[in-house]
Every structure is written in structure tokens, then in C-alpha cells.
N, C-alpha and C. Protein backbone atom coordinates (compact mmCIF):
# COMPACT_ATOMS: atom_id res chain seq x y z
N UNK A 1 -106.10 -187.44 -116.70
CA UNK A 1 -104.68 -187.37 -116.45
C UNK A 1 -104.01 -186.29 -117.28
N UNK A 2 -104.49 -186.33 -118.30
CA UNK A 2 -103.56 -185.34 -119.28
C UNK A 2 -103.99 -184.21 -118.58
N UNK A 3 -105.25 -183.23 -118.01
CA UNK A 3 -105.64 -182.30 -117.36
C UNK A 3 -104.83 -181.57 -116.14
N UNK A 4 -104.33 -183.47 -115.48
CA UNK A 4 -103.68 -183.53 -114.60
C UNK A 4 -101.92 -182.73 -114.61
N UNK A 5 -101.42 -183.11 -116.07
CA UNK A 5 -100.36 -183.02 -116.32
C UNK A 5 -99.74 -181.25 -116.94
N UNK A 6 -101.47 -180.91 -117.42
CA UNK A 6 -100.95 -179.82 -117.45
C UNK A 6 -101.44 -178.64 -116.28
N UNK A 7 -101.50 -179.14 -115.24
CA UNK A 7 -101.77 -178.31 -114.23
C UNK A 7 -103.41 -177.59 -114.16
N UNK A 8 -104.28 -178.39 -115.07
CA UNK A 8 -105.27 -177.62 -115.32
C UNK A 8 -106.69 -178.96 -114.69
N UNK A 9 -106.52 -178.99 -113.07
CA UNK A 9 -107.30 -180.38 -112.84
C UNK A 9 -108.36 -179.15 -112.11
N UNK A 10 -109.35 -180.11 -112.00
CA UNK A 10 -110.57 -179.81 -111.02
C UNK A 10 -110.60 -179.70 -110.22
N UNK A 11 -111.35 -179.17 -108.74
CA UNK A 11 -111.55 -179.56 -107.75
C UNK A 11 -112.67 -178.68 -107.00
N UNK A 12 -113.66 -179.55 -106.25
CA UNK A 12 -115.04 -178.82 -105.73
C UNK A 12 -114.31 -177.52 -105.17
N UNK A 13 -115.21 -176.33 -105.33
CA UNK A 13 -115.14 -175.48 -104.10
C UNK A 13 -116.42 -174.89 -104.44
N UNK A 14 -116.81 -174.64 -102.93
CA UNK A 14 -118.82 -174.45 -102.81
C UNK A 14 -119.55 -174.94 -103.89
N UNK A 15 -119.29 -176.17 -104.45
CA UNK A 15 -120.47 -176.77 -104.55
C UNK A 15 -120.08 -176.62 -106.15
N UNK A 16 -119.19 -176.11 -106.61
CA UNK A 16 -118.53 -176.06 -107.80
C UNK A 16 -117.52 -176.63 -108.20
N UNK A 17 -117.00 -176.66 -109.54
CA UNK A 17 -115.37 -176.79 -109.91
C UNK A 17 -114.78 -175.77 -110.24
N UNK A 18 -113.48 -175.29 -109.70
CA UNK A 18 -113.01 -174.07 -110.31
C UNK A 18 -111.53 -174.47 -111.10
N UNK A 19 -110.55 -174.53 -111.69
CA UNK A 19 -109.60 -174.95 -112.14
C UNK A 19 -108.66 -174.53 -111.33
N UNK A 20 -107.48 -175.14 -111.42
CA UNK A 20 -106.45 -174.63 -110.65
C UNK A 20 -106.06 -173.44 -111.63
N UNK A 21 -105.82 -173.78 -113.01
CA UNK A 21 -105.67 -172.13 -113.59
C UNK A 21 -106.36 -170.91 -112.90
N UNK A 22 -107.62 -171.22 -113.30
CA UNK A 22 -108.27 -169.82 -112.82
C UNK A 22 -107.99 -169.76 -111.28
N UNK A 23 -107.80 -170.76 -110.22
CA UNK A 23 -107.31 -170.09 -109.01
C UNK A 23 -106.08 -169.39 -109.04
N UNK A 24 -105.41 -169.26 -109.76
CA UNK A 24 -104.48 -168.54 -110.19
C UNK A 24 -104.23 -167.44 -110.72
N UNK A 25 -105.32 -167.59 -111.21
CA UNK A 25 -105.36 -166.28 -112.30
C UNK A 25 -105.98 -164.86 -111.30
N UNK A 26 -106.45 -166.08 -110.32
CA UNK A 26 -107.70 -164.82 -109.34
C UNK A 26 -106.56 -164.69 -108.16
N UNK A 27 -105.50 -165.89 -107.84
CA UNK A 27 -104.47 -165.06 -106.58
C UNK A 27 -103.37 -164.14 -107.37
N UNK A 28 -103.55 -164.45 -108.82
CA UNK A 28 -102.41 -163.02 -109.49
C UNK A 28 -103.09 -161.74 -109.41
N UNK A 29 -104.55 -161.77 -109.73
CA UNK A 29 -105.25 -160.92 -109.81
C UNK A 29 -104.91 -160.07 -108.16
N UNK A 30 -105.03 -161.05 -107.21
CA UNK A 30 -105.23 -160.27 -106.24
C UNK A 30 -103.47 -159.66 -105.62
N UNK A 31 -101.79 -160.17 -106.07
CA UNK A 31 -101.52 -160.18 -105.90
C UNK A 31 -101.27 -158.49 -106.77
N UNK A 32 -101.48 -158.48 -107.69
CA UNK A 32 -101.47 -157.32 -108.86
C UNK A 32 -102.45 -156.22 -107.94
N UNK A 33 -103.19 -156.51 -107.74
CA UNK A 33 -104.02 -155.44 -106.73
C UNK A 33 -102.74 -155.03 -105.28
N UNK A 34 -102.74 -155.53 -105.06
CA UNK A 34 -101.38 -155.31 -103.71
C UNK A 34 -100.37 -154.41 -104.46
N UNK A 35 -100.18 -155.33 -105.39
CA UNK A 35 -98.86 -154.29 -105.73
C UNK A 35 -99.49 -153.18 -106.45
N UNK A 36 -100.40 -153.32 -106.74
CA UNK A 36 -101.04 -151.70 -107.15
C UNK A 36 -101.19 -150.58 -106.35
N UNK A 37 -101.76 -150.76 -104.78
CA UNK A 37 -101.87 -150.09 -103.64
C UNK A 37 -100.30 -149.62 -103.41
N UNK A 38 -99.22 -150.45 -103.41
CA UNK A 38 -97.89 -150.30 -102.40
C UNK A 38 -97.32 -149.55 -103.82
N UNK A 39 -97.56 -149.56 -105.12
CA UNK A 39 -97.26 -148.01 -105.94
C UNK A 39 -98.12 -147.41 -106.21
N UNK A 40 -99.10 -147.08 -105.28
CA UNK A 40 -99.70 -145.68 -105.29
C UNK A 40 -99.50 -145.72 -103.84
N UNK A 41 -99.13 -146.06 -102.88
CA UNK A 41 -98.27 -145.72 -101.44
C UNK A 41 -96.61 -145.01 -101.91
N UNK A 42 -96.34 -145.74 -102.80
CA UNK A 42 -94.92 -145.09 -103.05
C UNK A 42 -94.94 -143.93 -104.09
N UNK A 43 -95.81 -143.64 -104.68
CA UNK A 43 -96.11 -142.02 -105.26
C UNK A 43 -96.89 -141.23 -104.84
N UNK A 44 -97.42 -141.50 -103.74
CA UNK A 44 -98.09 -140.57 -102.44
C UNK A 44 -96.59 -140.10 -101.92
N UNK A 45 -95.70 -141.15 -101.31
CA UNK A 45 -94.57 -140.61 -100.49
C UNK A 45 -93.30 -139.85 -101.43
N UNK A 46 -93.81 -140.22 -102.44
CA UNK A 46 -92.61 -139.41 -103.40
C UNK A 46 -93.15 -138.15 -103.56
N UNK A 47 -94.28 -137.48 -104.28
CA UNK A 47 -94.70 -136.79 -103.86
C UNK A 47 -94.76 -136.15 -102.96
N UNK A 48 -94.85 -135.95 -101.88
CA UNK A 48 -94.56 -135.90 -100.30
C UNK A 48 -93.30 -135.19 -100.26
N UNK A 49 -92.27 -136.58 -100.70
CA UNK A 49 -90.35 -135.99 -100.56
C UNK A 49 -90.38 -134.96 -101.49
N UNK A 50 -90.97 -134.71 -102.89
CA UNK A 50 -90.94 -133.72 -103.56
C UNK A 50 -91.15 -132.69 -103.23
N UNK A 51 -92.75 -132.63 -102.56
CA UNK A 51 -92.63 -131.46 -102.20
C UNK A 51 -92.22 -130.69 -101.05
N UNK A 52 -91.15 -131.61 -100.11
CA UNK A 52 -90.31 -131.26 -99.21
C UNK A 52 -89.36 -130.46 -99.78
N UNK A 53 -88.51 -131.47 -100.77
CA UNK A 53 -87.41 -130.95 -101.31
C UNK A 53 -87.46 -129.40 -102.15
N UNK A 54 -89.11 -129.77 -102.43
CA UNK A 54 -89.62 -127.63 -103.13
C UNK A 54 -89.43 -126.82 -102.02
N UNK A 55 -89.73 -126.98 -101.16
CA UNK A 55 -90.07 -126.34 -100.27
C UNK A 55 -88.98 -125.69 -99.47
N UNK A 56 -87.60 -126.83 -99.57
CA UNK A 56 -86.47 -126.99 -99.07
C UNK A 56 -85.49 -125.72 -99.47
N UNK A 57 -85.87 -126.17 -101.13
CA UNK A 57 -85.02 -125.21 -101.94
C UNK A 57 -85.56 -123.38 -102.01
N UNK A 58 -86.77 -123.88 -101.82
CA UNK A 58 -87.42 -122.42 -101.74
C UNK A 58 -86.93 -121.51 -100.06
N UNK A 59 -86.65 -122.56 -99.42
CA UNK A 59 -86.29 -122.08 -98.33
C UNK A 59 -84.27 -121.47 -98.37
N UNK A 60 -83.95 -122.46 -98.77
CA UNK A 60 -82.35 -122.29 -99.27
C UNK A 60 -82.20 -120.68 -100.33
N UNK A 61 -83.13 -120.78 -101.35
CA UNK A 61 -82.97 -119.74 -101.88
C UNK A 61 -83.25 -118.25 -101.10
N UNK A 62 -84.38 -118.45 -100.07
CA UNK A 62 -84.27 -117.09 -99.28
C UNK A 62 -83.45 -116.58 -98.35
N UNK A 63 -82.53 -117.95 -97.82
CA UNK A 63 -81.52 -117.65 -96.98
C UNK A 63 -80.37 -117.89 -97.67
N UNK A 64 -80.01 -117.56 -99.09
CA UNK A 64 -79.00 -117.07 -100.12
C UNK A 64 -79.12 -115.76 -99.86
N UNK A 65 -80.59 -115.02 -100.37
CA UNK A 65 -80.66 -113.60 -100.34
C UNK A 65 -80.52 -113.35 -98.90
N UNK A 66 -80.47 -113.91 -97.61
CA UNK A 66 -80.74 -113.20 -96.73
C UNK A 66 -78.83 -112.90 -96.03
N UNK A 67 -78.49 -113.96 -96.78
CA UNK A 67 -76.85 -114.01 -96.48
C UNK A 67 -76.18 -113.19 -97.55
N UNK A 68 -76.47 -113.18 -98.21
CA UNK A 68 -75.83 -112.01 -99.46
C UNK A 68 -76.27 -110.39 -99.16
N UNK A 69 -77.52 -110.59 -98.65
CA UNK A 69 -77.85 -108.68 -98.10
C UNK A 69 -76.72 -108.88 -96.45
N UNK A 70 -76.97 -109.72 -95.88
CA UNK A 70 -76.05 -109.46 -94.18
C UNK A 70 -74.49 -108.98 -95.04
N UNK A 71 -74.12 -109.92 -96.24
CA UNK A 71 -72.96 -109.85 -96.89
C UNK A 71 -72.78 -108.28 -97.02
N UNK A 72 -73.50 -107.62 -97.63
CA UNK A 72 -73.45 -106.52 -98.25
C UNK A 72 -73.08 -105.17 -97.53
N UNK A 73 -74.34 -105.42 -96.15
CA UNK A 73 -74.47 -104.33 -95.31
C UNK A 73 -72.78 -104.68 -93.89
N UNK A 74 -72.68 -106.05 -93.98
CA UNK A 74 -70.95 -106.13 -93.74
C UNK A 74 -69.82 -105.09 -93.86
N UNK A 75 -70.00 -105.42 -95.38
CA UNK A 75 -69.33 -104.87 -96.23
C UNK A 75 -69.26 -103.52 -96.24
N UNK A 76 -70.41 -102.57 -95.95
CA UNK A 76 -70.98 -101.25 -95.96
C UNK A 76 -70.53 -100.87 -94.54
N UNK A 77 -70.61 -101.56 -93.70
CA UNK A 77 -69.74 -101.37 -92.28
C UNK A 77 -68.80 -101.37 -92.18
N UNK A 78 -67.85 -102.41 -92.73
CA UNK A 78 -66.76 -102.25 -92.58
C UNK A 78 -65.94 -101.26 -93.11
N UNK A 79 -66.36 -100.53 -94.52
CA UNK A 79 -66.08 -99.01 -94.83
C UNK A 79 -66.08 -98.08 -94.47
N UNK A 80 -67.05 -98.02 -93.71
CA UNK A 80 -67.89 -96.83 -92.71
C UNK A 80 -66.94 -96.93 -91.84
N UNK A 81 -66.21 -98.06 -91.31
CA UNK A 81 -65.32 -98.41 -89.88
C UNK A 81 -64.21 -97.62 -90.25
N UNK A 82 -63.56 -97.88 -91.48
CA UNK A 82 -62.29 -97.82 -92.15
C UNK A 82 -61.97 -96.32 -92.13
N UNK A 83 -63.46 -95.94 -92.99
CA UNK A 83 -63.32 -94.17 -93.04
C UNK A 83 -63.09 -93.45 -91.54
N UNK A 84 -63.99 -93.74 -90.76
CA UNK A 84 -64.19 -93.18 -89.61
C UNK A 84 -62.74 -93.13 -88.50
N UNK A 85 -61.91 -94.85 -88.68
CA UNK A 85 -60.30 -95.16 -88.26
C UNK A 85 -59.70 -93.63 -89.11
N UNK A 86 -60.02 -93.40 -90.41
CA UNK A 86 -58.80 -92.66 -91.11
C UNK A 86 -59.11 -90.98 -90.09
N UNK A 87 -60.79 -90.94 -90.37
CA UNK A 87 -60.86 -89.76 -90.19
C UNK A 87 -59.99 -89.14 -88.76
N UNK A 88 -60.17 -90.29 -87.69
CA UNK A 88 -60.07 -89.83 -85.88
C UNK A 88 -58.42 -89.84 -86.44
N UNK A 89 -57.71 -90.50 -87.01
CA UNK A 89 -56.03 -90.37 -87.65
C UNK A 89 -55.67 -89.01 -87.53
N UNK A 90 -56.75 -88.77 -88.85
CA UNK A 90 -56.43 -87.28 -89.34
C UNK A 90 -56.50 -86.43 -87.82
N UNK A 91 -57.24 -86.27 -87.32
CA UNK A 91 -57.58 -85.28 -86.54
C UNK A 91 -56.75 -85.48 -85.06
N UNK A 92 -56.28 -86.51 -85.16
CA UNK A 92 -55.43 -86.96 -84.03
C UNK A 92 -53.47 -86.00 -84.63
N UNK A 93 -53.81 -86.50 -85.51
CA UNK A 93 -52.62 -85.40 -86.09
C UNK A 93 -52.58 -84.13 -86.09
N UNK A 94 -53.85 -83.41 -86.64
CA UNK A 94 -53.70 -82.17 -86.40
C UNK A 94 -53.87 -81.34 -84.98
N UNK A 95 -54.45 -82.43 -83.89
CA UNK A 95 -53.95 -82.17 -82.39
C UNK A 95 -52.39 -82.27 -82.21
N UNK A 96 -52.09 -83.10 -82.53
CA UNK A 96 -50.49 -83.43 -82.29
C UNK A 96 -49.55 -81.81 -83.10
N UNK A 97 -49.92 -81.51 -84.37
CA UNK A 97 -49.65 -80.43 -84.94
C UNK A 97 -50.08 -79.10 -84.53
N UNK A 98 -51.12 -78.63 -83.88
CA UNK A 98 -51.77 -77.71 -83.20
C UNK A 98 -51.24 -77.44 -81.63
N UNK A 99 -50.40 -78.38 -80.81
CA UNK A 99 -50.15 -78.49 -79.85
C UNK A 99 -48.73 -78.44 -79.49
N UNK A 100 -48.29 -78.76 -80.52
CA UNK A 100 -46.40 -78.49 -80.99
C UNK A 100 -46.32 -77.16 -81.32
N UNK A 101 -47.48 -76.68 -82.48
CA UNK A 101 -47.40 -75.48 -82.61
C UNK A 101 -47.32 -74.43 -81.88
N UNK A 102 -48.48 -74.76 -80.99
CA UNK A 102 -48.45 -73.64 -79.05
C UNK A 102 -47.19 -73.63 -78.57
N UNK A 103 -46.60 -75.23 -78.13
CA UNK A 103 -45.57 -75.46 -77.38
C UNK A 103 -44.26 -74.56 -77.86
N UNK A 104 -43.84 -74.40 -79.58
CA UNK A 104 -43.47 -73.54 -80.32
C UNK A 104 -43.33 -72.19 -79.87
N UNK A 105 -44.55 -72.04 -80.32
CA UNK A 105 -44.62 -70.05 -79.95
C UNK A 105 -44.72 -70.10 -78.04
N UNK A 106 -44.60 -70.55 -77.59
CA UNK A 106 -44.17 -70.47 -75.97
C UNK A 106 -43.01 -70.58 -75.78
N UNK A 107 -42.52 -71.44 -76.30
CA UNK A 107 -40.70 -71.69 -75.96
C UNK A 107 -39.82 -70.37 -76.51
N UNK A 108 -40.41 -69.71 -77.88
CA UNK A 108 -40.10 -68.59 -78.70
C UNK A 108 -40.56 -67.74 -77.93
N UNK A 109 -41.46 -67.09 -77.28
CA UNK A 109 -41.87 -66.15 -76.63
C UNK A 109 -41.03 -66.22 -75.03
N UNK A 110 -41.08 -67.06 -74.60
CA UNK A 110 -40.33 -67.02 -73.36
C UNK A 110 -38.51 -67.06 -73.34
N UNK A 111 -38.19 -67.42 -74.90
CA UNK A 111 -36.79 -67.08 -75.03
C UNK A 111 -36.58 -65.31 -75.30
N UNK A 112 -37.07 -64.54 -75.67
CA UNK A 112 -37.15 -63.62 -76.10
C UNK A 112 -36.96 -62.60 -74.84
């Protein structure tokens, strides 16, 4: 009874006695094995997300540089645009000035 009381009784299995302790000790054992597998399942998959997230960033970082050069050569266009607006200006003026000028010496020549 006292065996009884502390949870530590007998009972056949194959032809043996095993204690209820030690059946215990062998379903912790096996329950500790489980949870051993399901964290090395969960640092396989972390691993995994890690090296997504490397991979991620390595990818992010090349399409930084690839948006900062489009940035640049933008930028290099839109100057090129700017100059080229001033230049056709200029030269649009000195038609306008070259053509007044004719109109000028014609109106002067035919007053004469």
C-alpha cells in the first residue's frame, strides 16, 4: 500500500514488472524525443526564413542601386532636355532678329 500511495506500484508487462515510475520516465523520454524533432523542424524552417530574408535584402539592395543609377541618368536627361529647350530659344530668336532685320532694310530700300 504505501508503494501504492506513492504512485510507485507494480504491474506485469511481458512477463515482467515495470513500475509505474519508470513507465513514465520512458513516455517523458519519448515525449522529449518529439519535442526534440518539432525543434529541429523549427530551426530547419527558421533557417530557411533566414535565408529568404538574405536573399531578400540582397535583392532590395540591388534594386536601390538600380533605382538610384535610373535616378541619375533621369536627372542627366532632364538637363540635356533643359539645355537643348534654351538652345532652340536662342536660335528661335535670332530667326525672329535676322528676319526683322531683312524686313528692315526692304522697307528702307523701297522707301528710298
Amino acid at each position: 500500500r504505501d508503494a501504492d500511495l506513492l504512485g510507485i506500484s507494480h504491474r506485469p508487462v511481458g512477463g515482467g514488472h515495470v513500475s509505474l515510475a519508470t513507465q513514465a520516465l520512458r513516455h517523458q523520454d519519448e515525449m522529449i524525443d518529439e519535442l526534440a524533432m518539432g525543434v529541429s523542424r523549427l530551426k530547419d524552417q527558421t533557417m530557411m526564413v533566414n535565408d529568404e530574408a538574405n536573399m531578400q535584402n540582397h535583392m532590395l539592395d540591388e534594386m536601390d542601386g538600380d533605382v538610384e543609377n535610373a535616378r541619375h541618368g533621369l536627372e542627366a536627361e532632364t538637363l540635356r532636355a533643359l539645355k537643348l529647350k534654351e538652345d532652340q530659344s536662342v536660335w528661335r530668336l535670332y530667326l525672329i532678329i535676322a528676319g526683322l532685320s531683312i524686313l528692315l532694310f526692304i522697307l528702307i530700300m523701297s522707301g528710298l
